[in-house]
C-alpha atoms as a PDB file:
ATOM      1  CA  UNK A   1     105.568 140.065  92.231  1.00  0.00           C
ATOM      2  CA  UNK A   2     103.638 137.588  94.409  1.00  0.00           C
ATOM      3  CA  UNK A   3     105.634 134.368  95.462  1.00  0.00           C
ATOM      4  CA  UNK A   4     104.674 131.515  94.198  1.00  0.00           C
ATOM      5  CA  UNK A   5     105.301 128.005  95.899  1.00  0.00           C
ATOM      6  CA  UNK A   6     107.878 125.522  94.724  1.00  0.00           C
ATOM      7  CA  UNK A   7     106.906 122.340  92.233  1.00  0.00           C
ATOM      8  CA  UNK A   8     107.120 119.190  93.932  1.00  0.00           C
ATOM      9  CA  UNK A   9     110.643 118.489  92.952  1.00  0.00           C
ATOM     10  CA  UNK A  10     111.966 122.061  93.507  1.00  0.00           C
ATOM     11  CA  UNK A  11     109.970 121.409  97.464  1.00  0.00           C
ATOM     12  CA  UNK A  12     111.707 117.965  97.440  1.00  0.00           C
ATOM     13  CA  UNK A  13     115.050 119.050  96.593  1.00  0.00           C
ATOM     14  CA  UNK A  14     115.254 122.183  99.361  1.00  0.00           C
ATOM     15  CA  UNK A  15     113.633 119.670 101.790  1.00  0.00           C
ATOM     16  CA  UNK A  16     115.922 117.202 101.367  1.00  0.00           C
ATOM     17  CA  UNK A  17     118.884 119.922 101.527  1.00  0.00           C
ATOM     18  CA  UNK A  18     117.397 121.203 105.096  1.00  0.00           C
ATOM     19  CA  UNK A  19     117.874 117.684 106.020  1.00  0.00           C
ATOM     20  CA  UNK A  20     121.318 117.557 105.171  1.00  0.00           C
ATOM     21  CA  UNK A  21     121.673 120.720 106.832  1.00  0.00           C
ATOM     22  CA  UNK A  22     120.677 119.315 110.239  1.00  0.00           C
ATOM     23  CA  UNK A  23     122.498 116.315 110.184  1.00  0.00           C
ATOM     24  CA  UNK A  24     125.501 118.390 110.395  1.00  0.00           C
ATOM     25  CA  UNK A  25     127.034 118.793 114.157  1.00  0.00           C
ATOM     26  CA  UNK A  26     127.004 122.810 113.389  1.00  0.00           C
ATOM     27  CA  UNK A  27     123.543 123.530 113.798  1.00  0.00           C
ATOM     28  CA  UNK A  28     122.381 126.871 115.036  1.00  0.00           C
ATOM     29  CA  UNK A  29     119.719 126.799 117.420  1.00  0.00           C
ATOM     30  CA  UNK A  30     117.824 130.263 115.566  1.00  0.00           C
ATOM     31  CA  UNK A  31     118.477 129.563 112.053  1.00  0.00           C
ATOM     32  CA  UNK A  32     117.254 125.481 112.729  1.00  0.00           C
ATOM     33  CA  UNK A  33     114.039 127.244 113.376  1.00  0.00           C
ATOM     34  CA  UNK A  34     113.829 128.830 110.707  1.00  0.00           C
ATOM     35  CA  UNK A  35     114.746 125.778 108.709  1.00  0.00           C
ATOM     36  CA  UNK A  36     112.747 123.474 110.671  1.00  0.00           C
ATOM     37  CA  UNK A  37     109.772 126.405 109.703  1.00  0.00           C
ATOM     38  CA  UNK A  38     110.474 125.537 106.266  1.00  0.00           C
ATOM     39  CA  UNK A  39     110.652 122.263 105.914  1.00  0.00           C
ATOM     40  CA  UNK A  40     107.259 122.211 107.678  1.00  0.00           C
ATOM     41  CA  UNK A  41     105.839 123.902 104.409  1.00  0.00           C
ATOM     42  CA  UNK A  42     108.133 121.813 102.110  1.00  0.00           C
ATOM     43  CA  UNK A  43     106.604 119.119 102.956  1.00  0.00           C
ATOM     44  CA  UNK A  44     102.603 120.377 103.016  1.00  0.00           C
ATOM     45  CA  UNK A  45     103.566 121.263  99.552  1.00  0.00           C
ATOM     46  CA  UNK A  46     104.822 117.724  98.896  1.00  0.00           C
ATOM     47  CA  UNK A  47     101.678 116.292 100.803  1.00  0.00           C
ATOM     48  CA  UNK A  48      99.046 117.859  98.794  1.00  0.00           C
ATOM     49  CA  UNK A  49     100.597 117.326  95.430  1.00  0.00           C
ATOM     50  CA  UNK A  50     101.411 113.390  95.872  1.00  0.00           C
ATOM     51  CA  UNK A  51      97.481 113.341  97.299  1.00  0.00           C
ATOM     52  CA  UNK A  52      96.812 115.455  93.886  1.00  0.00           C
ATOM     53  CA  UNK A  53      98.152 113.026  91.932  1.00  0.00           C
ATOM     54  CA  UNK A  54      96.841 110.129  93.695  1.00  0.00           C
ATOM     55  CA  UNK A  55      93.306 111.719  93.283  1.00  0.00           C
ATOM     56  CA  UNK A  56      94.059 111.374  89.415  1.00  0.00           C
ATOM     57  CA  UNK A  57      95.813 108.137  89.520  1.00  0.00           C
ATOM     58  CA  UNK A  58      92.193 107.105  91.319  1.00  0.00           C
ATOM     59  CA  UNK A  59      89.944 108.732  88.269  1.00  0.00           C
ATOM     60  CA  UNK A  60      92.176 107.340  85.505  1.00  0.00           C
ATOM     61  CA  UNK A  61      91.641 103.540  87.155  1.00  0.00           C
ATOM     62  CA  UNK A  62      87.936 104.177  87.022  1.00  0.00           C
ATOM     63  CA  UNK A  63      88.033 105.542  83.746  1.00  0.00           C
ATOM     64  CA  UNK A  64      89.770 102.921  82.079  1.00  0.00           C
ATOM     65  CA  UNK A  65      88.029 100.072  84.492  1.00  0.00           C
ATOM     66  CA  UNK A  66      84.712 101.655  82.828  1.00  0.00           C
ATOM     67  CA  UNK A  67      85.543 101.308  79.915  1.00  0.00           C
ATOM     68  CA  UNK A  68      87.232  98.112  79.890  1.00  0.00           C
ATOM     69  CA  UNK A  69      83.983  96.979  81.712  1.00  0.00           C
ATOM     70  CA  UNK A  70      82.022  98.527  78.727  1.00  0.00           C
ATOM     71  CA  UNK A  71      83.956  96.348  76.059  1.00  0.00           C
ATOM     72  CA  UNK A  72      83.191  93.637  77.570  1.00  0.00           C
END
């Protein structure tokens, strides 16, 4: 079964657990890599779907400015 990526709040939540994890004073130099790897993608993921919905916030403005404009 292929992997699929997270949603933006399942990406937000494990990002903001990696976080927590390196705040700690514990931190293994190999598995902070790893981590570090992660949150990397985490956060693409996060990118593109807050600039996916800002696309559509964009559109919906223009639709409704359009037809606000055409009531007029």
């Amino acid at each position: 079964m292929p992997k699929t990526s997270p949603n933006f709040s399942a990406a937000f939540q494990e990002l903001e657990e990696l976080t927590e994890w390196f705040e700690r004073e514990d931190v293994d130099l190999d598995e902070g890599i790893k981590k570090f790897e992660r949150g990397l993608k985490l956060a693409q993921i996060c990118k593109k779907k807050l600039a996916e919905v800002e696309h559509k916030v964009t559109e919906l403005k223009a639709e409704f400015q359009q037809i606000t404009d055409d009531e007029s």
